[in-house]
C-alpha atoms as a PDB file:
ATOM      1  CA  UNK A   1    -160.886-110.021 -29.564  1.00  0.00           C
ATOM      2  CA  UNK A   2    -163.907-108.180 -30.518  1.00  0.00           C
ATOM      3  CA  UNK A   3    -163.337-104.170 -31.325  1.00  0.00           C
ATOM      4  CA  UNK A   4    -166.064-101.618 -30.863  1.00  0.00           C
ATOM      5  CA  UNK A   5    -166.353 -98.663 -33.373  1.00  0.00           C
ATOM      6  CA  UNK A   6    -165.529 -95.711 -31.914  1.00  0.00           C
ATOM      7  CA  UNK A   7    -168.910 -94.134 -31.888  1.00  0.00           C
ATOM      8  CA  UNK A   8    -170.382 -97.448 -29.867  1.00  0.00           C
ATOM      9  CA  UNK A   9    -167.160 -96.482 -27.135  1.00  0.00           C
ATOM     10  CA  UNK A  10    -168.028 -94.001 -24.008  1.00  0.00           C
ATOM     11  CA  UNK A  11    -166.181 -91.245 -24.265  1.00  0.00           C
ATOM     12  CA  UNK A  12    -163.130 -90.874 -21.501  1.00  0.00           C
ATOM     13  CA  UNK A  13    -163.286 -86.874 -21.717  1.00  0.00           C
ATOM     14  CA  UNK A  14    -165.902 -85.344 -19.179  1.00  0.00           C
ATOM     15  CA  UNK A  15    -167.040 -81.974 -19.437  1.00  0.00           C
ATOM     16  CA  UNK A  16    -164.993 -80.824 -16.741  1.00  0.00           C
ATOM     17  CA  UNK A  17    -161.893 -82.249 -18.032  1.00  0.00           C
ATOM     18  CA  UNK A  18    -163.155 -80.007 -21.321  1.00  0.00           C
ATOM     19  CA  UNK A  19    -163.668 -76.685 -19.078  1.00  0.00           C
ATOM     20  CA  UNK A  20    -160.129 -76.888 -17.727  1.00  0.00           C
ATOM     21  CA  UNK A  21    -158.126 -76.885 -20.752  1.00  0.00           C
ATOM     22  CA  UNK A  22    -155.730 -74.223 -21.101  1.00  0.00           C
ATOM     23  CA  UNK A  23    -155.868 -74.040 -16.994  1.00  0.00           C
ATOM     24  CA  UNK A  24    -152.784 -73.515 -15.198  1.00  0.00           C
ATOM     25  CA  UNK A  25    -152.566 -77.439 -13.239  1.00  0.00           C
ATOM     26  CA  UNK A  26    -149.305 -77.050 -11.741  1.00  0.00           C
ATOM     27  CA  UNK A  27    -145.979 -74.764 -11.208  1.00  0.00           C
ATOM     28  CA  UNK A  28    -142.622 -74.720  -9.734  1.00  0.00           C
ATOM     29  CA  UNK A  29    -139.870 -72.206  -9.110  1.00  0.00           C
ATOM     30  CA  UNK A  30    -136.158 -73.499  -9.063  1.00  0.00           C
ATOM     31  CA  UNK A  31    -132.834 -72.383  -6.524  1.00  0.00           C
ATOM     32  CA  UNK A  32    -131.022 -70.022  -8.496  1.00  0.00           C
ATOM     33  CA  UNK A  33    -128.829 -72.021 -11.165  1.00  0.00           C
ATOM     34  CA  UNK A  34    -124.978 -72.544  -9.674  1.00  0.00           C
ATOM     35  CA  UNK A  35    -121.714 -73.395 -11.737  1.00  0.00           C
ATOM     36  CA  UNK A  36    -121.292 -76.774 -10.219  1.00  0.00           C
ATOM     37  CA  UNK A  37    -124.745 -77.556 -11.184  1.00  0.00           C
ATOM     38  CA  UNK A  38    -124.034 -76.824 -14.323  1.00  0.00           C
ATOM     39  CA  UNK A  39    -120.892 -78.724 -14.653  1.00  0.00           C
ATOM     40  CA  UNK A  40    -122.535 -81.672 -12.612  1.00  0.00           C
ATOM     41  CA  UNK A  41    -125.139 -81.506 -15.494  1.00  0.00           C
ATOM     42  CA  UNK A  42    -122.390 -81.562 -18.346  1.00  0.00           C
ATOM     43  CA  UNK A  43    -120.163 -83.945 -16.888  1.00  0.00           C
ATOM     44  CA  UNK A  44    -123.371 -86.526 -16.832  1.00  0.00           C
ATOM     45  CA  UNK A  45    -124.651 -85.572 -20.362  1.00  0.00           C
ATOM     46  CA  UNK A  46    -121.086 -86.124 -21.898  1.00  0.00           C
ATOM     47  CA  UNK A  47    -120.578 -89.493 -19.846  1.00  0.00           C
ATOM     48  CA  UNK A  48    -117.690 -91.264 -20.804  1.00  0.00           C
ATOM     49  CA  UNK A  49    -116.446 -88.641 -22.953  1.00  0.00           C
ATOM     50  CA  UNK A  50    -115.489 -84.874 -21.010  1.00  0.00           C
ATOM     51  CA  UNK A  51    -118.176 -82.246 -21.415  1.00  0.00           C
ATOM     52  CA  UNK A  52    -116.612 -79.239 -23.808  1.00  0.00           C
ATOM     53  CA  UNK A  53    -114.547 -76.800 -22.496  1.00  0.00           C
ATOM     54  CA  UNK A  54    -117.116 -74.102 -21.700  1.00  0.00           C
ATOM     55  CA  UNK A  55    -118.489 -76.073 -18.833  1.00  0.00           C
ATOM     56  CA  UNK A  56    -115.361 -76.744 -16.616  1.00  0.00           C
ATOM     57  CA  UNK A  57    -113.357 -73.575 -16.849  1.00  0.00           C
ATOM     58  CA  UNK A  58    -114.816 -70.721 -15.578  1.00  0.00           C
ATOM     59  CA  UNK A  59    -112.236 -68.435 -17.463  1.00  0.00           C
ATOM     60  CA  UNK A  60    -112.859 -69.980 -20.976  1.00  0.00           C
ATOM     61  CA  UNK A  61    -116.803 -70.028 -20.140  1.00  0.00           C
ATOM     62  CA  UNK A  62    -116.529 -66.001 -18.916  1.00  0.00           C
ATOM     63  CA  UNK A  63    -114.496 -65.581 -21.878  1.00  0.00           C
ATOM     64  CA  UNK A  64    -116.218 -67.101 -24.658  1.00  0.00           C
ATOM     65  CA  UNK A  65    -119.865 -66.655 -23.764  1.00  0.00           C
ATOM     66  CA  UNK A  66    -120.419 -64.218 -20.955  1.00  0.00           C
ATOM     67  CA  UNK A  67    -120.163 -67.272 -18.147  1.00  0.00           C
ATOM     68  CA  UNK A  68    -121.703 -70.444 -17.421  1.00  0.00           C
ATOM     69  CA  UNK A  69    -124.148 -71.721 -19.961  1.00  0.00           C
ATOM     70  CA  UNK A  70    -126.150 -74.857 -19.067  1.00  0.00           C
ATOM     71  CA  UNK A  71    -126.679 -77.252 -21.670  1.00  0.00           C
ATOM     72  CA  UNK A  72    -130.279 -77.058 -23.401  1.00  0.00           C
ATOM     73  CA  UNK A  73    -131.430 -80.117 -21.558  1.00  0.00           C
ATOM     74  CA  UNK A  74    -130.116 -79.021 -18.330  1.00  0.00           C
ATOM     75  CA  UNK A  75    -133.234 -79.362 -15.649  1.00  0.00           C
ATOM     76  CA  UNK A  76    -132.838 -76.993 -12.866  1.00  0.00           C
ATOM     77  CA  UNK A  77    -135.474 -78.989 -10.894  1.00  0.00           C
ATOM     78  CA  UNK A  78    -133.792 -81.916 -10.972  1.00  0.00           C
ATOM     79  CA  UNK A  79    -132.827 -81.608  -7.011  1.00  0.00           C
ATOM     80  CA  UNK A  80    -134.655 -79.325  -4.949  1.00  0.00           C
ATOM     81  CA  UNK A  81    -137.608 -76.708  -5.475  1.00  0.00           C
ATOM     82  CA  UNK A  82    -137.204 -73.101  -4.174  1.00  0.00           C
ATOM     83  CA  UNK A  83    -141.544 -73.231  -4.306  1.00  0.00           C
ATOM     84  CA  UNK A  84    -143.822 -75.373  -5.674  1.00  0.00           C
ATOM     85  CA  UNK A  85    -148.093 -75.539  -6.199  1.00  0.00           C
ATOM     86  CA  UNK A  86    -149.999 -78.190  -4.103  1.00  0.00           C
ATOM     87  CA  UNK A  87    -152.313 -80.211  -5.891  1.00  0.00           C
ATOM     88  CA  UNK A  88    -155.877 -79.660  -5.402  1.00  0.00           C
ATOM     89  CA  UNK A  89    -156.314 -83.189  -4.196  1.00  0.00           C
ATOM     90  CA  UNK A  90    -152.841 -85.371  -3.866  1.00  0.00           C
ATOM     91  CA  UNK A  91    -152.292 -87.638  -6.521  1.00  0.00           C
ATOM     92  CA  UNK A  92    -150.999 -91.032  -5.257  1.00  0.00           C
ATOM     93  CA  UNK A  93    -147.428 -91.650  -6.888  1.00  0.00           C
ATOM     94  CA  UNK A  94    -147.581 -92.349 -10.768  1.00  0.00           C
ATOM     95  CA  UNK A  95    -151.273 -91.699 -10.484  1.00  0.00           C
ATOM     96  CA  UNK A  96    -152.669 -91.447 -14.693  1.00  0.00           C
ATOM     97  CA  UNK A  97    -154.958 -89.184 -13.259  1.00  0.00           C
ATOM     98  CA  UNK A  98    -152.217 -86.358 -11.964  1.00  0.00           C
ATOM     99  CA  UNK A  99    -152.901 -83.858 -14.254  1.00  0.00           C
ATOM    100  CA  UNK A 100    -156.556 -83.483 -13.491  1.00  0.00           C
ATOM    101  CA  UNK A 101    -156.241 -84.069  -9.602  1.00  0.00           C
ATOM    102  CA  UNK A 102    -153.758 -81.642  -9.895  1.00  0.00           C
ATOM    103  CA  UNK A 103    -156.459 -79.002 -11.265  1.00  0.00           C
ATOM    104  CA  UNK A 104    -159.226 -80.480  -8.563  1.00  0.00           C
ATOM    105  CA  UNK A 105    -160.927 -82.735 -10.957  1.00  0.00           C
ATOM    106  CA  UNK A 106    -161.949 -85.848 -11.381  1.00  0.00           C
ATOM    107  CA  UNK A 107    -159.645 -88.107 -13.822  1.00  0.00           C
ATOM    108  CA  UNK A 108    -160.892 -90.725 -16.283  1.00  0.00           C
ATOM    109  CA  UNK A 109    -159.788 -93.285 -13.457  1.00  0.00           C
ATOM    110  CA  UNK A 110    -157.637 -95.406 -16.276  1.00  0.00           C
ATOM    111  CA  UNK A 111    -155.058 -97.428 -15.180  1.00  0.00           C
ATOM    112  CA  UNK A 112    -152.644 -97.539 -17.964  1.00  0.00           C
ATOM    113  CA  UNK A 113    -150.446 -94.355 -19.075  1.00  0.00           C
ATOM    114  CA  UNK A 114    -147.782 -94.542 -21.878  1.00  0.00           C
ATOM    115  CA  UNK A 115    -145.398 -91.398 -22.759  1.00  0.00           C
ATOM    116  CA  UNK A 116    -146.928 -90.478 -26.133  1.00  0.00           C
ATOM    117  CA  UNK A 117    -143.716 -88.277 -26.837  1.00  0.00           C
ATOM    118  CA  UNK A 118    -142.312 -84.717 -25.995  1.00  0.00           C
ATOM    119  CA  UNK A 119    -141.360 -81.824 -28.760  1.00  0.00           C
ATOM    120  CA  UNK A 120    -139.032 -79.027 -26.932  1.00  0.00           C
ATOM    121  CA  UNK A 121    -138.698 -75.614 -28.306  1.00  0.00           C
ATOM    122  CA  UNK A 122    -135.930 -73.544 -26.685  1.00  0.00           C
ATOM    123  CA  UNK A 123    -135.189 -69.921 -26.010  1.00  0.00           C
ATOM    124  CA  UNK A 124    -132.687 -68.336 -23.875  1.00  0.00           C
ATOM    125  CA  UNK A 125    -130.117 -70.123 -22.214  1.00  0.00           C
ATOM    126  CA  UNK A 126    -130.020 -70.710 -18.214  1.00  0.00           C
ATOM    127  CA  UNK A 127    -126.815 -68.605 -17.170  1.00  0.00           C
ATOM    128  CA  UNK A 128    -125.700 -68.531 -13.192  1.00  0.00           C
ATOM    129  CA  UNK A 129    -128.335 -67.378 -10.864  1.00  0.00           C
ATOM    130  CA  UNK A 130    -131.286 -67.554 -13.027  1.00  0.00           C
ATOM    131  CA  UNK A 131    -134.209 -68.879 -11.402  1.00  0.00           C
ATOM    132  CA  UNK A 132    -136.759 -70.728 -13.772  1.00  0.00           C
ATOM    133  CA  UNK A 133    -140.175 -70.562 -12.899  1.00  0.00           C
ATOM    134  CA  UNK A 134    -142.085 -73.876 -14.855  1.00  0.00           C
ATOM    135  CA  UNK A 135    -145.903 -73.535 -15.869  1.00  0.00           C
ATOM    136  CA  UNK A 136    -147.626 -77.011 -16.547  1.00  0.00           C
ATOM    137  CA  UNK A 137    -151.510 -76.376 -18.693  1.00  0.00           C
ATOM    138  CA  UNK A 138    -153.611 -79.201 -20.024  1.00  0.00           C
ATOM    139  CA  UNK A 139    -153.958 -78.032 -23.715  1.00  0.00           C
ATOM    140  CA  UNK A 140    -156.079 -80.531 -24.815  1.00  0.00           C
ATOM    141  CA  UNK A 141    -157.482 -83.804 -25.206  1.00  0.00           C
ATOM    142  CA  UNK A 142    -158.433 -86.357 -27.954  1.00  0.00           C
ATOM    143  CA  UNK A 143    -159.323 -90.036 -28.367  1.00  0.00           C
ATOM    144  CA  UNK A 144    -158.943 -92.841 -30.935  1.00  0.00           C
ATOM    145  CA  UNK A 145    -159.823 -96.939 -31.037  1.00  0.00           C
ATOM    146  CA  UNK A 146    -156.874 -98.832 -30.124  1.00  0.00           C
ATOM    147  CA  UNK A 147    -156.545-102.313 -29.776  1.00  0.00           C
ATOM    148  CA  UNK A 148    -157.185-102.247 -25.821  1.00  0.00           C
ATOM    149  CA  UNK A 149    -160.578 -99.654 -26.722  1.00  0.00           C
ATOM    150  CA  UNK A 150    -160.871 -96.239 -26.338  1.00  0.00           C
ATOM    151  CA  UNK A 151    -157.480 -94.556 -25.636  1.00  0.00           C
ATOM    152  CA  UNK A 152    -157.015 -91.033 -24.555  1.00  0.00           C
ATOM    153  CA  UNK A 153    -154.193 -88.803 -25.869  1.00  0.00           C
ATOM    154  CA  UNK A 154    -153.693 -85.851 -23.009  1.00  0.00           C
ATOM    155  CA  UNK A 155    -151.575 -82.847 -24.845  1.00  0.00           C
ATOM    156  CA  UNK A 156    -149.866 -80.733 -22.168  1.00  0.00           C
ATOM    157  CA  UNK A 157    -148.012 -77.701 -22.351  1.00  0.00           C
ATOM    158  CA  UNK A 158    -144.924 -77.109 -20.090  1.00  0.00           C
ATOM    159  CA  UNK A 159    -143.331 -73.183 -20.470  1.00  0.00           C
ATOM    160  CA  UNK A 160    -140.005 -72.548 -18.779  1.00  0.00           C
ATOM    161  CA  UNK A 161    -139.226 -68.384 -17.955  1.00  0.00           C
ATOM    162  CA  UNK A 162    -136.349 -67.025 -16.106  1.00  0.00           C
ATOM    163  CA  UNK A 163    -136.840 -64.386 -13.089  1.00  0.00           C
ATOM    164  CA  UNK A 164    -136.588 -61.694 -15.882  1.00  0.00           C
ATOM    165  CA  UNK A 165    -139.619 -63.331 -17.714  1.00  0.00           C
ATOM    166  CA  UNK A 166    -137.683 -64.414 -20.800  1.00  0.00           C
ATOM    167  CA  UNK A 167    -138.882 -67.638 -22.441  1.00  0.00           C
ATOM    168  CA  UNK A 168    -136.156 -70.640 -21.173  1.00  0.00           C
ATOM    169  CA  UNK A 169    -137.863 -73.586 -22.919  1.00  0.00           C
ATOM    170  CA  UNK A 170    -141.479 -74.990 -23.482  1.00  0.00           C
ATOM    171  CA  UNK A 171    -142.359 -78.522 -24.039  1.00  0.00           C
ATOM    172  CA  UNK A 172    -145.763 -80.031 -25.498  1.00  0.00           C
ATOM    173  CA  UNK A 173    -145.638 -83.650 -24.156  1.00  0.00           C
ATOM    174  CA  UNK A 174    -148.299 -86.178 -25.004  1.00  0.00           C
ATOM    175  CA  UNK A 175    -149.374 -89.071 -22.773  1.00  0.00           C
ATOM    176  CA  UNK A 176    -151.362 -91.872 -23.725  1.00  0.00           C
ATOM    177  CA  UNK A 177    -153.457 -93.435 -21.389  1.00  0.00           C
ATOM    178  CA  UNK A 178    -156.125 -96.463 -21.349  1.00  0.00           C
END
C-alpha cells in the first residue's frame, strides 16, 4: 500500500463544515425523571449484584439524600422524548454524516465512522421530576494520515441542564470517520 503525505491528501473539512462549529446541531428534552426509572436504571447497572440501598427504598433514599438520586450514568432519554429538534435534512439511520445533516449541511460523504472516545464531566444529580434538556454542538474538527488516508476526527460537545438550568452532565465525544 502506497501512503500519501498529508499535504498531497484533499482535505475532508469544507468551509461550511468550518462556519458551523460551535452551532447548536441538535436537542432533546426528556419526561420528567420517575422513581421506577431510576430503580429500573440501578437494578440494570448493578446486574447480577443488587443496586445499593438508596435506589430501592424510598424511605432510606428520602432519608439519606433528600430522595431518589439516579446514578451518574443514568440516561433519561433512554425511552421516550418529551420534545425533540428535526434535522435539517433526515439523516438515513447510522448515517457518518448526522451531525452535519443535522445542521443542514453537506457531510464529507465517508462511509466509515469509529467512536473515537467520550470524556463525561458531571454536575448535579437527576432527582424525581427533573426534566433534562440535552444540547448537541460540533466543536470542532481535525484530520491526520491514517493507514486507510485522510481520517477525520469530529469533536462534539453534548451539555445536559435540568428545568432549573443547572448543569446535569456534559460530554465531549470524538468520532473518527474515513
Amino acid at each position: 500500500m502506497t501512503h500519501r503525505s498529508p499535504s498531497t491528501m484533499r482535505s475532508h473539512i469544507s468551509e461550511a463544515m468550518r462556519a458551523v462549529v460551535g452551532r447548536l446541531a441538535e436537542w432533546r428534552v426528556s419526561f420528567p425523571v420517575n422513581e421506577s426509572d431510576i430503580r429500573r436504571w440501578a437494578i440494570a447497572t448493578y446486574y447480577p449484584s443488587p443496586p445499593p440501598r438508596e435506589y430501592l427504598d424510598a424511605e432510606f433514599a428520602e432519608a439519606e439524600r433528600g430522595g431518589y438520586v439516579a446514578p451518574d450514568e443514568f440516561n433519561p432519554f433512554a425511552w421516550l422524548l418529551a420534545d425533540h429538534s428535526v434535522p435539517l435534512i433526515t439523516p438515513k439511520h447510522r448515517d457518518p454524516d448526522r451531525v452535519e445533516k443535522a445542521l443542514g449541511i453537506r457531510g464529507p460523504g465517508l462511509s466509515v465512522q469509529l467512536n473515537g472516545g467520550t470524556a463525561a464531566t458531571y454536575g448535579v444529580p437527576m432527582r424525581v421530576g427533573d426534566v433534562i434538556r440535552s444540547e448537541l454542538r460540533v466543536i470542532g474538527y481535525r484530520e491526520r494520515a491514517g493507514r486507510h488516508g485522510l481520517m477525520l476526527f469530529t469533536l462534539s460537545e453534548q451539555v445536559w441542564t435540568n428545568q432549573r438550568g443547572d448543569h446535569v452532565r456534559s460530554e465531549i465525544n470524538t468520532s473518527i470517520r474515513y
